[in-house]
PDB file of N, CA and C in Angstrom:
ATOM      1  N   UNK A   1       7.039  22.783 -27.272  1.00  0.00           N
ATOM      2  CA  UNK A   1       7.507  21.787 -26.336  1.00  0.00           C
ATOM      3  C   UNK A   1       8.345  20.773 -27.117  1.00  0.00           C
ATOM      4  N   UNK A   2       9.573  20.321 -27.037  1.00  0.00           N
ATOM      5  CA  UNK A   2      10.707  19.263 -27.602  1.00  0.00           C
ATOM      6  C   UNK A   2      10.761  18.170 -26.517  1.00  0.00           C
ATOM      7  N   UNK A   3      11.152  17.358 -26.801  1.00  0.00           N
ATOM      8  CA  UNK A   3      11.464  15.867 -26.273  1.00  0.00           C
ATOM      9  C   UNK A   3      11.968  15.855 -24.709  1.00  0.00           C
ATOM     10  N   UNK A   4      12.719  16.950 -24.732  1.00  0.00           N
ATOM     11  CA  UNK A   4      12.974  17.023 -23.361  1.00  0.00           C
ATOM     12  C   UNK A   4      12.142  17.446 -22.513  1.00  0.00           C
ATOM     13  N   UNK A   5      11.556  18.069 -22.920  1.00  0.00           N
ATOM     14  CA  UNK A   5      10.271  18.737 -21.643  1.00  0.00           C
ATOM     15  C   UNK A   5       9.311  18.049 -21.836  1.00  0.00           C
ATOM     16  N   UNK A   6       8.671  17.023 -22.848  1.00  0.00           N
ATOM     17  CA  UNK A   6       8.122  15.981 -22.279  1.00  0.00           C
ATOM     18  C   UNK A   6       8.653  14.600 -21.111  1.00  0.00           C
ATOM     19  N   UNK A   7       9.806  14.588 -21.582  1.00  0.00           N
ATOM     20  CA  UNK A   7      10.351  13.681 -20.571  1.00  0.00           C
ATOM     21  C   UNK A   7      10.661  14.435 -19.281  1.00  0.00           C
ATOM     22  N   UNK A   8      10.574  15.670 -19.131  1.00  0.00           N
ATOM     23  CA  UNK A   8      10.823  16.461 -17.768  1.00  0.00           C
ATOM     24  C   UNK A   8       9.346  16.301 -17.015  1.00  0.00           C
ATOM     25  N   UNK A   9       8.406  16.718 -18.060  1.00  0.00           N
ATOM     26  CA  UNK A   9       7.107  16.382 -17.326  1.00  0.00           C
ATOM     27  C   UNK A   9       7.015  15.062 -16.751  1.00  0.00           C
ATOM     28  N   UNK A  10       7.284  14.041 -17.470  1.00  0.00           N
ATOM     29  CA  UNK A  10       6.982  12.050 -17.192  1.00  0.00           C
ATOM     30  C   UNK A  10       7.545  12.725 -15.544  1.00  0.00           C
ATOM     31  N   UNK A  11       9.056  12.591 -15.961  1.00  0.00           N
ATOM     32  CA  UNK A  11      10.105  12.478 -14.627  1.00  0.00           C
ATOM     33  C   UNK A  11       9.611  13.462 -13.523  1.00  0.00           C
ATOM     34  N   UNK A  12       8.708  14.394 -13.790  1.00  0.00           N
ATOM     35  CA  UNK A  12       8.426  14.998 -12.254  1.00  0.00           C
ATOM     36  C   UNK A  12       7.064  14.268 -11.761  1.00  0.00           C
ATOM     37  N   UNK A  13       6.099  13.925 -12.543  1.00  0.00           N
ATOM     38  CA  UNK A  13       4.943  13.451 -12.573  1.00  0.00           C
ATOM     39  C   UNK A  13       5.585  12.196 -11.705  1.00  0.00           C
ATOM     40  N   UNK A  14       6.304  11.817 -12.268  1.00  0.00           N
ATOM     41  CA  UNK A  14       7.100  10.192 -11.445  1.00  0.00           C
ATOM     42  C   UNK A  14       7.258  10.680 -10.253  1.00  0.00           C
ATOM     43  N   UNK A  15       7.961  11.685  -9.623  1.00  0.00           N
ATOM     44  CA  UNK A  15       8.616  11.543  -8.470  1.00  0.00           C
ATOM     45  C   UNK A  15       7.330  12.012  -7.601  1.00  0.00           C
ATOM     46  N   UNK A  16       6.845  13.404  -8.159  1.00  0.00           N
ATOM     47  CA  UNK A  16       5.298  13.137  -7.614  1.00  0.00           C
ATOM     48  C   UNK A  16       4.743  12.268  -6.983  1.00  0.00           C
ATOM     49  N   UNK A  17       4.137  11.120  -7.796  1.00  0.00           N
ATOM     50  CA  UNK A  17       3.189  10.173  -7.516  1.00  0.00           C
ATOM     51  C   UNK A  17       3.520   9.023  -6.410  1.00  0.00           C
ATOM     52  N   UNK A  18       5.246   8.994  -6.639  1.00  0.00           N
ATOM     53  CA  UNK A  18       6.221   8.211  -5.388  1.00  0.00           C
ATOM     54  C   UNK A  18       5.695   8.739  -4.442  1.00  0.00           C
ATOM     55  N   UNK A  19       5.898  10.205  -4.328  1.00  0.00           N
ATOM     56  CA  UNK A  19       5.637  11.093  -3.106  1.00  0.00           C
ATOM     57  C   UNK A  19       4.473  10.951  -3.048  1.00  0.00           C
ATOM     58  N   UNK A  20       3.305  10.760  -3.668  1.00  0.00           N
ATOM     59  CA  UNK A  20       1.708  10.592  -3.586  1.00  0.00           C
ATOM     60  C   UNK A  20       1.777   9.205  -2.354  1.00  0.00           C
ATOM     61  N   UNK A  21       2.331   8.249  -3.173  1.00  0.00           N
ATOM     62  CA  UNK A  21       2.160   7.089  -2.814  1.00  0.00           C
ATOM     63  C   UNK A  21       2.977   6.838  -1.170  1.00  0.00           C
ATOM     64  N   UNK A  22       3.996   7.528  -1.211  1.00  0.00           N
ATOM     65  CA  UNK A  22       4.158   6.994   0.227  1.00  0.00           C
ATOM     66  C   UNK A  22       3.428   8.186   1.209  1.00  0.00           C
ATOM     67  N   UNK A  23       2.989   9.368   1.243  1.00  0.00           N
ATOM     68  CA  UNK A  23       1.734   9.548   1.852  1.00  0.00           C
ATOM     69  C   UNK A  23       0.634   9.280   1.943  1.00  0.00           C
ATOM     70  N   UNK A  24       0.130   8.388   0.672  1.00  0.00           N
ATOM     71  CA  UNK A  24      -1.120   7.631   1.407  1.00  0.00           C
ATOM     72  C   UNK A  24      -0.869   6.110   2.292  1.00  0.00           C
ATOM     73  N   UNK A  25       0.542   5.720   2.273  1.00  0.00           N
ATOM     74  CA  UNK A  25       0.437   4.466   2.716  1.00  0.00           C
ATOM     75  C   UNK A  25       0.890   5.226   4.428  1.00  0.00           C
ATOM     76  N   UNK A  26       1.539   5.843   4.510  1.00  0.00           N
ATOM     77  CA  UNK A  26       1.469   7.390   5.788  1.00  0.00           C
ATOM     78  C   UNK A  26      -0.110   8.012   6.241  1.00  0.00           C
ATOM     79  N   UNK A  27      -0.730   7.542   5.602  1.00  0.00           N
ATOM     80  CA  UNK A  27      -2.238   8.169   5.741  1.00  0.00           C
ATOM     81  C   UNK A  27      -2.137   9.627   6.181  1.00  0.00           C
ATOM     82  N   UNK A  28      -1.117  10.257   5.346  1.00  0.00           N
ATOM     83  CA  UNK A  28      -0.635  11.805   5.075  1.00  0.00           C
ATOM     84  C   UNK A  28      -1.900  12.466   4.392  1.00  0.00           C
ATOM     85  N   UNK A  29      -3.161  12.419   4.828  1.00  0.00           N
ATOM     86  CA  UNK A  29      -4.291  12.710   3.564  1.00  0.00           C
ATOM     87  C   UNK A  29      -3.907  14.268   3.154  1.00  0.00           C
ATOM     88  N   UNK A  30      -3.467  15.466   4.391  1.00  0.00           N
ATOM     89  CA  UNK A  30      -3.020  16.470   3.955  1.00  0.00           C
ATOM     90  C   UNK A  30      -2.280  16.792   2.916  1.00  0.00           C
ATOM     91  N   UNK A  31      -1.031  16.119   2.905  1.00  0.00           N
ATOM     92  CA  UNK A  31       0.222  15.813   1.947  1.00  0.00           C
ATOM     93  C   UNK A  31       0.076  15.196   0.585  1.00  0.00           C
ATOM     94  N   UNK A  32      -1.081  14.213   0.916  1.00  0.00           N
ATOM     95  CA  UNK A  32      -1.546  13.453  -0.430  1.00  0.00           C
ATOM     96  C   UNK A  32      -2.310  14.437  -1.061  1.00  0.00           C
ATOM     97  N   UNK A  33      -3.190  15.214  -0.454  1.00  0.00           N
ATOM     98  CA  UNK A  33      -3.759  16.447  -1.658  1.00  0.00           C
ATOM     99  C   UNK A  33      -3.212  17.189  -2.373  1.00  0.00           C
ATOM    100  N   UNK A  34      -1.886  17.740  -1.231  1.00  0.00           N
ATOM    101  CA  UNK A  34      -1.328  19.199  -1.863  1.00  0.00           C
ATOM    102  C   UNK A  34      -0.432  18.430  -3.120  1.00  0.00           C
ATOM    103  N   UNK A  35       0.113  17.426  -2.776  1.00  0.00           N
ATOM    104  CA  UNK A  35       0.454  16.803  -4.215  1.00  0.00           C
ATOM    105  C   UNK A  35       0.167  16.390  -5.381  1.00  0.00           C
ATOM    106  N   UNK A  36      -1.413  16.159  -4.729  1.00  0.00           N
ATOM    107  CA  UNK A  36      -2.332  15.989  -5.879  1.00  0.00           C
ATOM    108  C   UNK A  36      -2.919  16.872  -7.102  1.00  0.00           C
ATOM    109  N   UNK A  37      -2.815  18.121  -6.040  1.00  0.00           N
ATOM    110  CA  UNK A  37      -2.780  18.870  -7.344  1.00  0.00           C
ATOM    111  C   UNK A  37      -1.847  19.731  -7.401  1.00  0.00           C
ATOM    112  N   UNK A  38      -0.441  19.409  -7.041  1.00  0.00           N
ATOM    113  CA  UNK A  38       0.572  19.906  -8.005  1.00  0.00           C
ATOM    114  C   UNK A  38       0.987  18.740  -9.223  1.00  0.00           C
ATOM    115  N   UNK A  39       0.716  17.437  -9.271  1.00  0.00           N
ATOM    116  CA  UNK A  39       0.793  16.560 -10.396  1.00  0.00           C
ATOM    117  C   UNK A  39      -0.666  16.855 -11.125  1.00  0.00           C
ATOM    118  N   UNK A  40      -1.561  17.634 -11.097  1.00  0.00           N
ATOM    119  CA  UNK A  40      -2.276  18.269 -11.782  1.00  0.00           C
ATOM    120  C   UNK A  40      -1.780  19.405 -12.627  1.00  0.00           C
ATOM    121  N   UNK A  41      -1.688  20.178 -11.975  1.00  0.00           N
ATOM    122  CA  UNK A  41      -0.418  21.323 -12.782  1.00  0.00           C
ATOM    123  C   UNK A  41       0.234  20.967 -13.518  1.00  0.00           C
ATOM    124  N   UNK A  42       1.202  20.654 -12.945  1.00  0.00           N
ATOM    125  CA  UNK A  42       2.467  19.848 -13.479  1.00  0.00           C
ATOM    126  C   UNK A  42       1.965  18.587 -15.099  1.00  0.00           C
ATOM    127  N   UNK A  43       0.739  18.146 -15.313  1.00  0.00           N
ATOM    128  CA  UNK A  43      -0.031  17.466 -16.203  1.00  0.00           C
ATOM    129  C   UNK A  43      -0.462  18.429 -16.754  1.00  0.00           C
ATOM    130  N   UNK A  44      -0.716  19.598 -16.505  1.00  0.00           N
ATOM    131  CA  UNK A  44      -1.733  20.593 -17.184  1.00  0.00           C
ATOM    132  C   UNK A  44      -1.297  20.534 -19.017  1.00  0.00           C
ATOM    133  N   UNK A  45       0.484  20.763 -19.465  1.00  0.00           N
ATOM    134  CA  UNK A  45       0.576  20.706 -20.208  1.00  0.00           C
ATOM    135  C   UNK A  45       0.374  19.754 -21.047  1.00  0.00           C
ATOM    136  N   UNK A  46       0.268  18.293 -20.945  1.00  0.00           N
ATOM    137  CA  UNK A  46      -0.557  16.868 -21.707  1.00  0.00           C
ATOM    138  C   UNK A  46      -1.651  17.127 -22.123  1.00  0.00           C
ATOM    139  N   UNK A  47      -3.014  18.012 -21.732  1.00  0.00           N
ATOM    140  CA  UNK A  47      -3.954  18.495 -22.370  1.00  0.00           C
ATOM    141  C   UNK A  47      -3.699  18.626 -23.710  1.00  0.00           C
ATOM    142  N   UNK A  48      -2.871  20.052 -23.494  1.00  0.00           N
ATOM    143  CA  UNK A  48      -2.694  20.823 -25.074  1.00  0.00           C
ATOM    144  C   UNK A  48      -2.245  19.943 -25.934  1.00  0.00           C
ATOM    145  N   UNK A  49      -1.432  18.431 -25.491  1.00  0.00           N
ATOM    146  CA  UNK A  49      -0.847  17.649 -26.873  1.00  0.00           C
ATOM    147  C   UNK A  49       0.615  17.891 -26.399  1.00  0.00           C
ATOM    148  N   UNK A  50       0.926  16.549 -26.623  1.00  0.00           N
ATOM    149  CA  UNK A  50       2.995  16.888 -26.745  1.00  0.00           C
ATOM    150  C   UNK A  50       3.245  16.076 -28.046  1.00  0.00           C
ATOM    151  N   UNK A  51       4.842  16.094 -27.970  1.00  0.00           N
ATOM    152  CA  UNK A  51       5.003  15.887 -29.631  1.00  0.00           C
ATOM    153  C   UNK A  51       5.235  14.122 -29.315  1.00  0.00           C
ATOM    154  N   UNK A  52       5.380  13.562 -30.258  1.00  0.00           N
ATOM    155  CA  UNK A  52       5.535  11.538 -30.398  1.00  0.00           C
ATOM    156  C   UNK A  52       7.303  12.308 -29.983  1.00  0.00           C
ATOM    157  N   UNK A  53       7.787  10.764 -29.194  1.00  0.00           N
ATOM    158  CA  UNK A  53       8.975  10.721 -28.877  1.00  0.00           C
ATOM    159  C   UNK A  53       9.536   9.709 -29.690  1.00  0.00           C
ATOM    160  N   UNK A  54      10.465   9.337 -30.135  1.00  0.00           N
ATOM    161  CA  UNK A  54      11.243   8.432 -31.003  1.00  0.00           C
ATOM    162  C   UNK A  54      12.493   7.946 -30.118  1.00  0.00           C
ATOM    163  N   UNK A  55      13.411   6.908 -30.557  1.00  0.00           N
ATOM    164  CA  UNK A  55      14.493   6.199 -30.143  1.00  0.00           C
ATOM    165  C   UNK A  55      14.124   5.998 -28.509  1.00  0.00           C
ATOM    166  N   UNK A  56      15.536   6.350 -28.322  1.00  0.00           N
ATOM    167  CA  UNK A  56      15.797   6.042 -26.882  1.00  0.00           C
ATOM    168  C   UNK A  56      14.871   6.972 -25.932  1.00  0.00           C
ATOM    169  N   UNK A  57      14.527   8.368 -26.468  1.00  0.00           N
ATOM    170  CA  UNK A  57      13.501   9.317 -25.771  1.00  0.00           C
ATOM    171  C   UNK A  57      12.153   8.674 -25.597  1.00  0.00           C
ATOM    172  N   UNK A  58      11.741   7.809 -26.470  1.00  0.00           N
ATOM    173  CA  UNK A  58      10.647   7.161 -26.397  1.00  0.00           C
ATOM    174  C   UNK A  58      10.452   5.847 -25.530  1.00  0.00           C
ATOM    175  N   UNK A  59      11.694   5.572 -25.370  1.00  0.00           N
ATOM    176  CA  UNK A  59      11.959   4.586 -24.273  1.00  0.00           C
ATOM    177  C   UNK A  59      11.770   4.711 -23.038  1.00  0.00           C
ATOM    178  N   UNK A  60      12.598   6.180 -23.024  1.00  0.00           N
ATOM    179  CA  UNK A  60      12.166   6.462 -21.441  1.00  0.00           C
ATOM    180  C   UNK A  60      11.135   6.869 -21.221  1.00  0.00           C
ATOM    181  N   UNK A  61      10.575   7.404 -21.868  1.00  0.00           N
ATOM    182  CA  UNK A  61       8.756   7.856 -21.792  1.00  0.00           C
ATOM    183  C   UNK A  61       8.244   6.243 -20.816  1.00  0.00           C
ATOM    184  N   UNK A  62       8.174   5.453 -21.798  1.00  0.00           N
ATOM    185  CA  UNK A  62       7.933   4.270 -21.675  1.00  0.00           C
ATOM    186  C   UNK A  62       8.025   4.000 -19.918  1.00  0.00           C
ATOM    187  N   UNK A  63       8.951   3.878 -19.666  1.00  0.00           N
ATOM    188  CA  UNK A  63       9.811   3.213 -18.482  1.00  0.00           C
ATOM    189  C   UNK A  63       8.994   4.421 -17.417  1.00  0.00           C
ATOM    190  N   UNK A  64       9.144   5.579 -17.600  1.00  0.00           N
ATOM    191  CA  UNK A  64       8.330   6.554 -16.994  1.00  0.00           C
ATOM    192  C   UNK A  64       7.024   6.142 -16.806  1.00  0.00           C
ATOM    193  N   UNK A  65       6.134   5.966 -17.665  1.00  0.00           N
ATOM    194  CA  UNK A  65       4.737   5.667 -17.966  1.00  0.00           C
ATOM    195  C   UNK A  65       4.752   4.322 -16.710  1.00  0.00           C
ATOM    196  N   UNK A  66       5.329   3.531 -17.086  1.00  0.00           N
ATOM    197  CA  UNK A  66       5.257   1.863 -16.185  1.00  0.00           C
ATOM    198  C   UNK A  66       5.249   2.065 -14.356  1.00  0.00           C
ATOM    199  N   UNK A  67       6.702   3.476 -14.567  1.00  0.00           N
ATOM    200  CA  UNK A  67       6.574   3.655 -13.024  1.00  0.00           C
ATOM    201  C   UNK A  67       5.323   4.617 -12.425  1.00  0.00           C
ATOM    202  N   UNK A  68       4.756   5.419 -13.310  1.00  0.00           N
ATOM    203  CA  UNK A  68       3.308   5.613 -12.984  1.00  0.00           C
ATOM    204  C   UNK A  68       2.867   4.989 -12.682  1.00  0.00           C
ATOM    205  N   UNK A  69       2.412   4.208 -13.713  1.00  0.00           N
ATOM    206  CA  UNK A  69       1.140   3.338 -13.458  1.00  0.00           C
ATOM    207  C   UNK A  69       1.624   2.212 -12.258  1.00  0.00           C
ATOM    208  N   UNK A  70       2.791   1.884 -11.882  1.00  0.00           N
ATOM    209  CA  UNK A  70       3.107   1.394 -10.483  1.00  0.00           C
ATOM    210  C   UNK A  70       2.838   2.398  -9.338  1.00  0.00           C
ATOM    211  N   UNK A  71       3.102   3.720  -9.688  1.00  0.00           N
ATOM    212  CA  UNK A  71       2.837   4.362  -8.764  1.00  0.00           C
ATOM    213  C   UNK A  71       0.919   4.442  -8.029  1.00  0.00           C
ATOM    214  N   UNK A  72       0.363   4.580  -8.885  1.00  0.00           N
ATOM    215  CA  UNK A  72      -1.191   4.558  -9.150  1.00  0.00           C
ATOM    216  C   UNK A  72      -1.729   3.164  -8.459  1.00  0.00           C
ATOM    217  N   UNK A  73      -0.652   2.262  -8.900  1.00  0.00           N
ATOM    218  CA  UNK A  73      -1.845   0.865  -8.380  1.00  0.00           C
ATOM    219  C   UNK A  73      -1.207   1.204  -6.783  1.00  0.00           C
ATOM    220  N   UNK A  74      -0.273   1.293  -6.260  1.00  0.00           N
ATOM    221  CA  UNK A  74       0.333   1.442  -4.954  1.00  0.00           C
ATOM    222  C   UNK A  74      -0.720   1.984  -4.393  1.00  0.00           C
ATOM    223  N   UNK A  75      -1.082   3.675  -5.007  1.00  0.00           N
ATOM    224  CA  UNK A  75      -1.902   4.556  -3.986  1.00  0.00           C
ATOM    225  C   UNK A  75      -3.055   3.734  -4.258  1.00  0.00           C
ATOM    226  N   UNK A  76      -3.797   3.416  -5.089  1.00  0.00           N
ATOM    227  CA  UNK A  76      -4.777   2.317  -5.183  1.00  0.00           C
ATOM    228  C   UNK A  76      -5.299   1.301  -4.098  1.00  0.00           C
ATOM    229  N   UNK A  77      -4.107   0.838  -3.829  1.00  0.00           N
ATOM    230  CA  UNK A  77      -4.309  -0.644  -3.156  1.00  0.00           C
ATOM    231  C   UNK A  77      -4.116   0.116  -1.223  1.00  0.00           C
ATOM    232  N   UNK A  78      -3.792   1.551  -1.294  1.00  0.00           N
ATOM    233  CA  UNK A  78      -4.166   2.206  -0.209  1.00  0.00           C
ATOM    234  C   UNK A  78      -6.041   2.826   0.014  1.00  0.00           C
ATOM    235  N   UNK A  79      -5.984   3.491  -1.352  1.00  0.00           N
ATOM    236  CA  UNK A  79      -7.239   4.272  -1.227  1.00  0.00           C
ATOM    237  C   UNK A  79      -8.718   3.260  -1.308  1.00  0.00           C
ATOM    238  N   UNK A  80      -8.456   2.228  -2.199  1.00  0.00           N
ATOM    239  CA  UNK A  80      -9.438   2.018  -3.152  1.00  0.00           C
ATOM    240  C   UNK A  80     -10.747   0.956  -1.641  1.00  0.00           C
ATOM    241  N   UNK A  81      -9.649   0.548  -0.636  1.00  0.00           N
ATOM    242  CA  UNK A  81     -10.189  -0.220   0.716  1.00  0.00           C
ATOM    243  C   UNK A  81     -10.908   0.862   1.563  1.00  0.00           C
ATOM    244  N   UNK A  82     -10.269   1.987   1.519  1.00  0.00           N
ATOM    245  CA  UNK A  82     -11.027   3.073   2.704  1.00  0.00           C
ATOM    246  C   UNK A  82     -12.089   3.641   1.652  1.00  0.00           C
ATOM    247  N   UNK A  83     -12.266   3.802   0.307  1.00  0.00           N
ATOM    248  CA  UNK A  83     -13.752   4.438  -0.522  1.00  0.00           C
ATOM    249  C   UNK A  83     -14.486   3.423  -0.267  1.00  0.00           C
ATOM    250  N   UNK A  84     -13.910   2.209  -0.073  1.00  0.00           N
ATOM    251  CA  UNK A  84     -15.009   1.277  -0.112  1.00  0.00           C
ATOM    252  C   UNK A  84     -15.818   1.388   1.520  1.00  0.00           C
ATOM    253  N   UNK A  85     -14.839   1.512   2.139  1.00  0.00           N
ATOM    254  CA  UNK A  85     -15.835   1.704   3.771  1.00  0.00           C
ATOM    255  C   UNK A  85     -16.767   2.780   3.445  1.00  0.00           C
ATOM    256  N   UNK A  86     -16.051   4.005   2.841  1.00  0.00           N
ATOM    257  CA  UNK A  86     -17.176   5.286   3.187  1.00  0.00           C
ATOM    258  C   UNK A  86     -17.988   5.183   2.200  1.00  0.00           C
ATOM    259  N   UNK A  87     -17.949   3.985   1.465  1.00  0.00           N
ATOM    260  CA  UNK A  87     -19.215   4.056   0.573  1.00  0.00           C
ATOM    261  C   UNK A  87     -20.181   3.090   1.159  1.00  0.00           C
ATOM    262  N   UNK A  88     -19.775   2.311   1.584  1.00  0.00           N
ATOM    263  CA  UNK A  88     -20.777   1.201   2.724  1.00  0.00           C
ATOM    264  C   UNK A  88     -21.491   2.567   3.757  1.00  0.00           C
ATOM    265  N   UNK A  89     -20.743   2.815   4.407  1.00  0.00           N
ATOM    266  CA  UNK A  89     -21.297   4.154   5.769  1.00  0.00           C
ATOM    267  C   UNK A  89     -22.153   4.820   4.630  1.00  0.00           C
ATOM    268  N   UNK A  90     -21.986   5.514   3.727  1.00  0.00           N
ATOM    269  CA  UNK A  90     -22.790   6.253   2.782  1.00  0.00           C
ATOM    270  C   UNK A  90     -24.277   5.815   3.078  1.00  0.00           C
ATOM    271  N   UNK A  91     -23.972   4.688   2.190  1.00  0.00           N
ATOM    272  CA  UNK A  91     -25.196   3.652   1.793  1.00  0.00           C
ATOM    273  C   UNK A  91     -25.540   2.838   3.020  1.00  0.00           C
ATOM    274  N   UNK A  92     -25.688   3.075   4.553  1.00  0.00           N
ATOM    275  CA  UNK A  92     -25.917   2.710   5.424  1.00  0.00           C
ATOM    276  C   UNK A  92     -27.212   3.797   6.547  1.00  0.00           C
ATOM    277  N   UNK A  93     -27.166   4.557   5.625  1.00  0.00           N
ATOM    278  CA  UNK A  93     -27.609   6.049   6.217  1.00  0.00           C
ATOM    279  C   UNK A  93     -28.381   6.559   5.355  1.00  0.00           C
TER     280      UNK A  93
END
């Protein structure tokens, strides 16, 4: 794996999680799965290890990484209110 196909992974993982994120704010729960685990897949290779990125490649990693983790708090600030109901109903029963 070279520099580019780590940054191919970031950049699909990115557009992914966009797409994650505006189906859960869609309450798409169908749509939000099947995506869910194709950005599983699509991650599968980060397991095995990728190589350190340097210069400007490492930059965009970077900038990639940030719009994740924007992506994540988004679906977050969708999901994290409805676990909390079905964990009240849970623990109500």
């Amino acid at each position: 794996m070279n520099a580019d196909d780590v940054l191919a992974i970031y950049e699909n993982l990115t557009g992914l999680t966009g797409q994650m994120t505006h189906a859960a704010k869609a309450g798409d729960w169908h749509e939000f799965a099947q995506l869910n685990m194709e950005a599983r897949a699509q991650a599968a290779p980060a397991v095995a290890g990728m190589p350190a990125l340097t210069g400007a490649k490492r930059l965009s990693k970077i900038d990639l990484l940030k719009q994740l983790m924007a992506n994540d708090r988004a679906i977050r600030d969708v999901t994290d209110p409805w676990d909390a109901q079905v964990d009240r109903a849970l623990h109500t029963h």
